[in-house]
C-alpha atoms as a PDB file:
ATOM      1  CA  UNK A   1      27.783 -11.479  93.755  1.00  0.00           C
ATOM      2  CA  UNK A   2      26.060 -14.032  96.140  1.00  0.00           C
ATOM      3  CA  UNK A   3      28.957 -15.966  97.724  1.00  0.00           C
ATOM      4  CA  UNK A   4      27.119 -15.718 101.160  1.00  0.00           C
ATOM      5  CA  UNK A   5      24.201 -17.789  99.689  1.00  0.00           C
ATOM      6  CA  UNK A   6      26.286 -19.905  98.117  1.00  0.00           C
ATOM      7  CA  UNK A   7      27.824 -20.661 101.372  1.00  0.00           C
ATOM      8  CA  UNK A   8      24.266 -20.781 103.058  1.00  0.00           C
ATOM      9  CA  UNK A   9      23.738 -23.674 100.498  1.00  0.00           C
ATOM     10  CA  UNK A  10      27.073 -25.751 100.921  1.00  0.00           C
ATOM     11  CA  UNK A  11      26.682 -24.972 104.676  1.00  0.00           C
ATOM     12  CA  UNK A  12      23.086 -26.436 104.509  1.00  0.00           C
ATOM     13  CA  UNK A  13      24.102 -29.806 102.692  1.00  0.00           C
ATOM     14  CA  UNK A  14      26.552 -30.561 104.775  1.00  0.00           C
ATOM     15  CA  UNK A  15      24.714 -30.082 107.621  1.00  0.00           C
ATOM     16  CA  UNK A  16      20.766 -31.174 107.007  1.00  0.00           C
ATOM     17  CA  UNK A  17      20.207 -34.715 105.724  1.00  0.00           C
ATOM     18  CA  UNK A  18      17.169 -34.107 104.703  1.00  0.00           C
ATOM     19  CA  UNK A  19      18.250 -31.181 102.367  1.00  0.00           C
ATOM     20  CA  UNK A  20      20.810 -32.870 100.896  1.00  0.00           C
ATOM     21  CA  UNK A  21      18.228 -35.795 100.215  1.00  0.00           C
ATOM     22  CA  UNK A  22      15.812 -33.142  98.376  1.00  0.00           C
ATOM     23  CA  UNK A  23      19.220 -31.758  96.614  1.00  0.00           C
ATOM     24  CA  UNK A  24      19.946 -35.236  95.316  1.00  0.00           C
ATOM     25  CA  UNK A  25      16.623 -35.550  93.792  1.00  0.00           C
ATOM     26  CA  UNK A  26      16.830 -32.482  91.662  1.00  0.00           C
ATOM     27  CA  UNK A  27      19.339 -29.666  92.163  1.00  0.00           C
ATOM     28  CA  UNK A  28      18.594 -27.214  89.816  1.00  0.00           C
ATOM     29  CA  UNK A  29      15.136 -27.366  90.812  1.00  0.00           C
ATOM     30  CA  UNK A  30      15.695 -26.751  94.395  1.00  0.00           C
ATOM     31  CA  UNK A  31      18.316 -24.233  93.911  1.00  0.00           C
ATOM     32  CA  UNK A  32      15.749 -22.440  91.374  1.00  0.00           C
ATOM     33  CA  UNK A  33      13.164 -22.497  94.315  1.00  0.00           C
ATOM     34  CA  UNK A  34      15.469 -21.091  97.320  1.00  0.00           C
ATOM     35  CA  UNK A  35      15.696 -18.078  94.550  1.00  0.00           C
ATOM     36  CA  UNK A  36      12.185 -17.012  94.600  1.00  0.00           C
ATOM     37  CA  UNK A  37      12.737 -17.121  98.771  1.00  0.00           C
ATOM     38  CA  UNK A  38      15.202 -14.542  98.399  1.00  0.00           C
ATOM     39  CA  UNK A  39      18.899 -16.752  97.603  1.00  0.00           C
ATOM     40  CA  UNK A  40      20.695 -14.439  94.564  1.00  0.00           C
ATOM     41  CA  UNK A  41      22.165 -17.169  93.205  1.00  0.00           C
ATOM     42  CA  UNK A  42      23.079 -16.750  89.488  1.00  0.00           C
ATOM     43  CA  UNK A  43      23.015 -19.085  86.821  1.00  0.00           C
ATOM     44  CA  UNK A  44      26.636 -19.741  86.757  1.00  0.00           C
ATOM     45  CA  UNK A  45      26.608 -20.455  90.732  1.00  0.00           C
ATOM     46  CA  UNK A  46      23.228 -22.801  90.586  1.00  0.00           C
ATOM     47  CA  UNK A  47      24.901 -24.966  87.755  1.00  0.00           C
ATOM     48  CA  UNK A  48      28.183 -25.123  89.750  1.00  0.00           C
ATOM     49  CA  UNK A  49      26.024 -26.077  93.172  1.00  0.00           C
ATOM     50  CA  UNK A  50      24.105 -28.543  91.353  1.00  0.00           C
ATOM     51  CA  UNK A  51      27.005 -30.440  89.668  1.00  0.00           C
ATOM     52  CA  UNK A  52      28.464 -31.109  93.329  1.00  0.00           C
ATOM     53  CA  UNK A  53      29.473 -34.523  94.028  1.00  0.00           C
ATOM     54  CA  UNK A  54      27.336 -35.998  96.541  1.00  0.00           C
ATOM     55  CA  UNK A  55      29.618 -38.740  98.192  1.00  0.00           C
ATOM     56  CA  UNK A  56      32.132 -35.991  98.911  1.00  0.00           C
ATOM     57  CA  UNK A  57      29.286 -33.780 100.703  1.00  0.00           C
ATOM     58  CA  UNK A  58      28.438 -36.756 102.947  1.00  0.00           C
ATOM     59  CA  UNK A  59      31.719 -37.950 103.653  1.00  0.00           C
ATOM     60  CA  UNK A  60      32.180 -34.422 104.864  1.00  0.00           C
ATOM     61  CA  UNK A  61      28.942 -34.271 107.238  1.00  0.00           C
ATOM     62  CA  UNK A  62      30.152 -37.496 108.422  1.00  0.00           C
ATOM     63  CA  UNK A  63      33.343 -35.989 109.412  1.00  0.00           C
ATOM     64  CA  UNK A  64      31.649 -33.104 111.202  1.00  0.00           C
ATOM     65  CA  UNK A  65      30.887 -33.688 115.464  1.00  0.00           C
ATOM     66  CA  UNK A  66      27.021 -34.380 115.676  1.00  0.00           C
ATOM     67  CA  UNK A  67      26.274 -31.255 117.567  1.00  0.00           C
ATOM     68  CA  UNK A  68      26.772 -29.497 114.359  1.00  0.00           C
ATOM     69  CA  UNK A  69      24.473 -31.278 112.132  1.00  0.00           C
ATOM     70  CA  UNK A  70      20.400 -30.756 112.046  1.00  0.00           C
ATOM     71  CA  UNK A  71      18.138 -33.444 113.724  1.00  0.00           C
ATOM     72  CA  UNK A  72      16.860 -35.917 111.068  1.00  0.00           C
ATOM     73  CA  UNK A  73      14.094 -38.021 113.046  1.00  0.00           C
ATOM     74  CA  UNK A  74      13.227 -40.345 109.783  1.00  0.00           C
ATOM     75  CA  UNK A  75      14.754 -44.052 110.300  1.00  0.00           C
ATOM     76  CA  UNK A  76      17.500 -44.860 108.772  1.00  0.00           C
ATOM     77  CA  UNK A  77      16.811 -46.138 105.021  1.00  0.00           C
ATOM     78  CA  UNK A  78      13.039 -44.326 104.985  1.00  0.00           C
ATOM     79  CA  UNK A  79      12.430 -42.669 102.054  1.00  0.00           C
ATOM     80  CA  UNK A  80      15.014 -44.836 100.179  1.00  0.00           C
END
């Protein structure tokens, strides 16, 4: 079982913008590649990640005090 990566992930998209941007572009492909850096994340837990709904995650970083969240630098709208 890998329910502390799992938690690593949801902990790291609610928390770093510019995960969660990567995340949204392709899940399973980003989940796939934090397993050959060492995540055990089975097949049943990277489909479950992946089919996350976004607008929740962010509505729940925006809920979380500032000194909590990673510094994204990039401008508001860059990369868009």
């Amino acid at each position: 079982m890998s329910q502390r990566h799992v938690e690593q992930v949801i902990g790291k998209l609610v928390t770093d913008e510019d995960f969660r941007r990567e995340f949204s572009r392709d899940p399973v492909a980003l989940l796939r590649g934090l397993y050959t850096q060492g995540a055990e994340l089975t097949e049943v837990e990277v489909r479950a990640l992946a089919g996350l709904d976004l607008r929740r995650v962010a509505r729940f970083a925006e809920s979380l005090d500032p000194r909590l969240l990673k510094c994204c630098l990039r401008a508001s709208g860059e990369g868009r």
